[in-house]
N, C-alpha and C. Protein backbone atom coordinates (compact mmCIF):
# COMPACT_ATOMS: atom_id res chain seq x y z
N UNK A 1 1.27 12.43 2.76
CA UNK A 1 0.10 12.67 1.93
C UNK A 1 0.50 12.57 0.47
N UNK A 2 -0.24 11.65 -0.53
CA UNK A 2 0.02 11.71 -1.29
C UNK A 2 -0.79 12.87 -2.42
N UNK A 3 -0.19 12.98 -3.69
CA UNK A 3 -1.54 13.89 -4.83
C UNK A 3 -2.62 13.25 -5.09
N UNK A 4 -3.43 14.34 -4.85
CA UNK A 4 -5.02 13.96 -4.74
C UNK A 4 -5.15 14.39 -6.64
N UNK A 5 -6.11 13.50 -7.74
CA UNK A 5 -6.35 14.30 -8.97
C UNK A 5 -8.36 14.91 -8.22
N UNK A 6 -7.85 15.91 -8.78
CA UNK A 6 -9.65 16.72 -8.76
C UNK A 6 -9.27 17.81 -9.72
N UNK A 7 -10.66 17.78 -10.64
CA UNK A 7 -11.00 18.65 -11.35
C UNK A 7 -9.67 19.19 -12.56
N UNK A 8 -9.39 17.90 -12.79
CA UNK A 8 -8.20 17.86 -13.92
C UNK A 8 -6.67 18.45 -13.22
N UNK A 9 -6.68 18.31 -12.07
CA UNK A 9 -5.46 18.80 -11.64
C UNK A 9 -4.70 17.33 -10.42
N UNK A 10 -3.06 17.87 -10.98
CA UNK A 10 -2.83 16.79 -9.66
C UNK A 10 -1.95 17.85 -8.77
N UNK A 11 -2.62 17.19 -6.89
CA UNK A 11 -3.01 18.31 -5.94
C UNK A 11 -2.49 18.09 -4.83
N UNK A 12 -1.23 18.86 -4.43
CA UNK A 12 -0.60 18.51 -3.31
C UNK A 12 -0.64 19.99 -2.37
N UNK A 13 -0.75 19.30 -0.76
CA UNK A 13 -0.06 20.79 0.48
C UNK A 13 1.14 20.16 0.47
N UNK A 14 2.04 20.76 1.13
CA UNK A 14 3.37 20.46 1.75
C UNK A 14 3.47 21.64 3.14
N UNK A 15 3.64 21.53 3.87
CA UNK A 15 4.09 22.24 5.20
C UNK A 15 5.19 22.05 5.84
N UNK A 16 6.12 23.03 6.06
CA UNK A 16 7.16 22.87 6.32
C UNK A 16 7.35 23.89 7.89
N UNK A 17 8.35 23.94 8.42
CA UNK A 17 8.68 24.50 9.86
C UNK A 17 8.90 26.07 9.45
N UNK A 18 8.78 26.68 8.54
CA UNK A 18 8.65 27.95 8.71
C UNK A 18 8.61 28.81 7.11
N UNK A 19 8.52 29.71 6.76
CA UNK A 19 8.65 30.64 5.58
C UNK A 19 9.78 30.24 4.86
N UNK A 20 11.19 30.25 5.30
CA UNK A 20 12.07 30.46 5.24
C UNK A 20 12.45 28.87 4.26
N UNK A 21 11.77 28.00 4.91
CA UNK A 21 12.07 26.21 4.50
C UNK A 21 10.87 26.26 3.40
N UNK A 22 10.26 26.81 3.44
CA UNK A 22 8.91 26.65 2.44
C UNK A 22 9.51 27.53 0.89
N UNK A 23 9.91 28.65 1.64
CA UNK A 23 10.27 29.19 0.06
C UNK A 23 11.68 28.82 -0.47
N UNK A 24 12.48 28.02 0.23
CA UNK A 24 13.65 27.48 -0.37
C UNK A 24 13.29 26.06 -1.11
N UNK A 25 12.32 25.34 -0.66
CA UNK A 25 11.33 24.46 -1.27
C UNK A 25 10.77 24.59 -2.87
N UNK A 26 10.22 26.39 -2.67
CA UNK A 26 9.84 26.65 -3.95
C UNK A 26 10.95 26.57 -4.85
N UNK A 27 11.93 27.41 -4.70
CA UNK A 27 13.27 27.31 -5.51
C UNK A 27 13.73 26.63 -5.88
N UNK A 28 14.03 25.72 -5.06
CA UNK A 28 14.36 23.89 -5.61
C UNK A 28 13.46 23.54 -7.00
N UNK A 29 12.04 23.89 -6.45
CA UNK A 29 11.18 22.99 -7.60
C UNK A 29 10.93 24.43 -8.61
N UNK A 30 10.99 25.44 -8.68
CA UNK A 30 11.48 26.37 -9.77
C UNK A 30 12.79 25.84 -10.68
N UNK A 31 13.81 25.56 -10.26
CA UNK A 31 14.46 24.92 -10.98
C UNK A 31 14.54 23.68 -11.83
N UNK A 32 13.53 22.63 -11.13
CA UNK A 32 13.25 21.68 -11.84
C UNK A 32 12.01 21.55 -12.74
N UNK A 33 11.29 22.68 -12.56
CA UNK A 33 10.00 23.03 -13.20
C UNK A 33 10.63 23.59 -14.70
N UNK A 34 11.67 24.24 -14.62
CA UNK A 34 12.11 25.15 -15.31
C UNK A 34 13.25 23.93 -16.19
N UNK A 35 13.53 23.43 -16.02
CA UNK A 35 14.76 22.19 -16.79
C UNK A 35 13.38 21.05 -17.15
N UNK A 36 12.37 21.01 -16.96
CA UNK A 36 10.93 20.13 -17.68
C UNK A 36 10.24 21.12 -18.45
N UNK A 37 10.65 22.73 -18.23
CA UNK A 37 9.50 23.34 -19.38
C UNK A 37 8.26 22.94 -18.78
N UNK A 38 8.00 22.87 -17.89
CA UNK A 38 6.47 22.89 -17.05
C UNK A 38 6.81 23.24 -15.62
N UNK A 39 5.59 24.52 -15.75
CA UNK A 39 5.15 24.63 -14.25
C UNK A 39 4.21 25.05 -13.85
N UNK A 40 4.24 24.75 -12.70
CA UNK A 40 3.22 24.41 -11.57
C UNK A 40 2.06 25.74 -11.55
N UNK A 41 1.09 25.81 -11.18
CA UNK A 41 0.72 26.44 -10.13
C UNK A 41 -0.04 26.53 -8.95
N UNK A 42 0.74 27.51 -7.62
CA UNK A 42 1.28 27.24 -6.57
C UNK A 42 0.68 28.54 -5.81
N UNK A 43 0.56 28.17 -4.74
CA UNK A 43 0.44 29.32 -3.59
C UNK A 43 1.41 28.96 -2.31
N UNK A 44 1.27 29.65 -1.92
CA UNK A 44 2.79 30.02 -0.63
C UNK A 44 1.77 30.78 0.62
N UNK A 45 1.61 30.46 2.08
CA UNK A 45 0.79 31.10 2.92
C UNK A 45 2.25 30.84 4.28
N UNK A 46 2.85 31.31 4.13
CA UNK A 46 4.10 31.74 5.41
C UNK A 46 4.49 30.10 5.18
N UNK A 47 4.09 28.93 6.07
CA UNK A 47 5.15 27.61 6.07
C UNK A 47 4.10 26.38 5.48
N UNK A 48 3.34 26.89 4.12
CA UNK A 48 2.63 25.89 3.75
C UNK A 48 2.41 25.90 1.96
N UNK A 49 2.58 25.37 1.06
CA UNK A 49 3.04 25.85 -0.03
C UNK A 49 1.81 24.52 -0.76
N UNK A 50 0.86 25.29 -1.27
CA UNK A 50 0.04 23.73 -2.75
C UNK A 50 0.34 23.85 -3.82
N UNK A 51 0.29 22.90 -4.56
CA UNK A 51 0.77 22.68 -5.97
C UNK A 51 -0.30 22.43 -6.35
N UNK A 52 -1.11 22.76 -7.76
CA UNK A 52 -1.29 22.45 -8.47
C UNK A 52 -0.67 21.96 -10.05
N UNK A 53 -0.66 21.08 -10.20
CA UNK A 53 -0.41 20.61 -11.77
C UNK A 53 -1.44 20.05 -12.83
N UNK A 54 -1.37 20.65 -13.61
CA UNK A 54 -2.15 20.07 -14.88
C UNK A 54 -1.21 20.23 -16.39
N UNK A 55 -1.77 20.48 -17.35
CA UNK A 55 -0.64 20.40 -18.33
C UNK A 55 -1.61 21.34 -19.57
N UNK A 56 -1.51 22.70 -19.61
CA UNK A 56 -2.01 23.54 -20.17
C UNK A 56 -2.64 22.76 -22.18
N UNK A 57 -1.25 23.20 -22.64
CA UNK A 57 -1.51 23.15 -24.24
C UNK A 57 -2.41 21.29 -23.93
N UNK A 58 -2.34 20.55 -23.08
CA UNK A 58 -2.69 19.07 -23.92
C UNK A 58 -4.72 19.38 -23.09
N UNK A 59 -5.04 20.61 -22.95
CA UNK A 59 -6.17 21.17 -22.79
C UNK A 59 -6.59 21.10 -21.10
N UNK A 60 -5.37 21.63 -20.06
CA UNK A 60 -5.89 21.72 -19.20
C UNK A 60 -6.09 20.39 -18.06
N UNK A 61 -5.76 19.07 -18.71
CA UNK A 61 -6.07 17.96 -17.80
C UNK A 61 -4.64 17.28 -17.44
N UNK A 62 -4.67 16.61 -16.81
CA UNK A 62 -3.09 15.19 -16.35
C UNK A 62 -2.19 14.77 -16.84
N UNK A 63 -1.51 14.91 -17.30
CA UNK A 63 -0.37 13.93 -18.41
C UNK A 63 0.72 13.31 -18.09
N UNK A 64 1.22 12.82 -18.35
CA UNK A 64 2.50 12.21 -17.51
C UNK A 64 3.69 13.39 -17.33
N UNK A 65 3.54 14.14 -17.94
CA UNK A 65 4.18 15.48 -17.76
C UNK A 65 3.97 15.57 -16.22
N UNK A 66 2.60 15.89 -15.74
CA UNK A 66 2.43 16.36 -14.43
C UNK A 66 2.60 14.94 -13.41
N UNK A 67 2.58 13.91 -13.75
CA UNK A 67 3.35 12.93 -12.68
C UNK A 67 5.02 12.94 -12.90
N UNK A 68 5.70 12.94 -14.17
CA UNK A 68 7.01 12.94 -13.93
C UNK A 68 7.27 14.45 -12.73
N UNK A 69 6.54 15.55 -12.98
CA UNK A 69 6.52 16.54 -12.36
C UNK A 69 6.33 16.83 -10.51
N UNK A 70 5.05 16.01 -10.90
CA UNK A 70 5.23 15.61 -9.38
C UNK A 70 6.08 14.39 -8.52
N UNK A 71 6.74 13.55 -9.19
CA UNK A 71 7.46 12.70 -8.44
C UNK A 71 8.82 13.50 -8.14
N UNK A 72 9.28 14.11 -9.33
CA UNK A 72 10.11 15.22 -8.85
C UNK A 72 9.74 15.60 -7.66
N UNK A 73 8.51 16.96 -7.50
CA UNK A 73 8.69 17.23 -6.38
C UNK A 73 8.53 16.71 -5.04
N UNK A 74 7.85 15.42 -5.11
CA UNK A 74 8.34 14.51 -4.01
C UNK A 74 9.78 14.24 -3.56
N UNK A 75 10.19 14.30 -4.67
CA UNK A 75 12.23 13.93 -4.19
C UNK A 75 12.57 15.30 -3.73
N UNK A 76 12.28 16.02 -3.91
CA UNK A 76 12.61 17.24 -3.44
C UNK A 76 12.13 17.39 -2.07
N UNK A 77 10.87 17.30 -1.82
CA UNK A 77 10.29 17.18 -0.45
C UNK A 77 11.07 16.70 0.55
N UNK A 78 11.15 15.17 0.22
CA UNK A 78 12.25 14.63 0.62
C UNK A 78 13.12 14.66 0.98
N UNK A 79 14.14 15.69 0.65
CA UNK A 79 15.67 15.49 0.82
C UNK A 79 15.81 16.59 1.65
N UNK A 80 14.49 17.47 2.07
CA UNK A 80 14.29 18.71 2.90
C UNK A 80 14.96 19.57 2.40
């Protein structure tokens, strides 16, 4: 599945095999959120984790901020 944009945000699920793989997931992309100075926001429901991205100060809408952001967390997805 790729990011869906709606309502000025770009919009991913990810589901993974349990809590445990989902919130080591988050951590990964905490760290890379955190070395871009942008992040996400995210909800966590036991083995299913969405992202939202948008890009606050440039008023709330898309920027290439939030695609370099999200291709990141595709590589991350990725590498499990």
């Amino acid at each position: 599945m790729s990011w869906i944009e709606t309502d000025n945000q770009l919009v991913k699920t990810f589901k993974f095999n349990d809590f445990i793989s989902a919130f080591s997931f988050m951590t990964k992309v905490a760290f890379v959120a955190e070395k871009m100075n942008h992040h996400p926001n995210w909800s966590n429901v036991y083995n299913t984790v969405e992202i939202r991205l948008s890009t606050h100060d440039a008023g709330n809408i898309v920027t290439d901020k939030d695609r370099k952001l999200a291709a990141a967390i595709d590589k991350l997805a990725e590498q499990g």
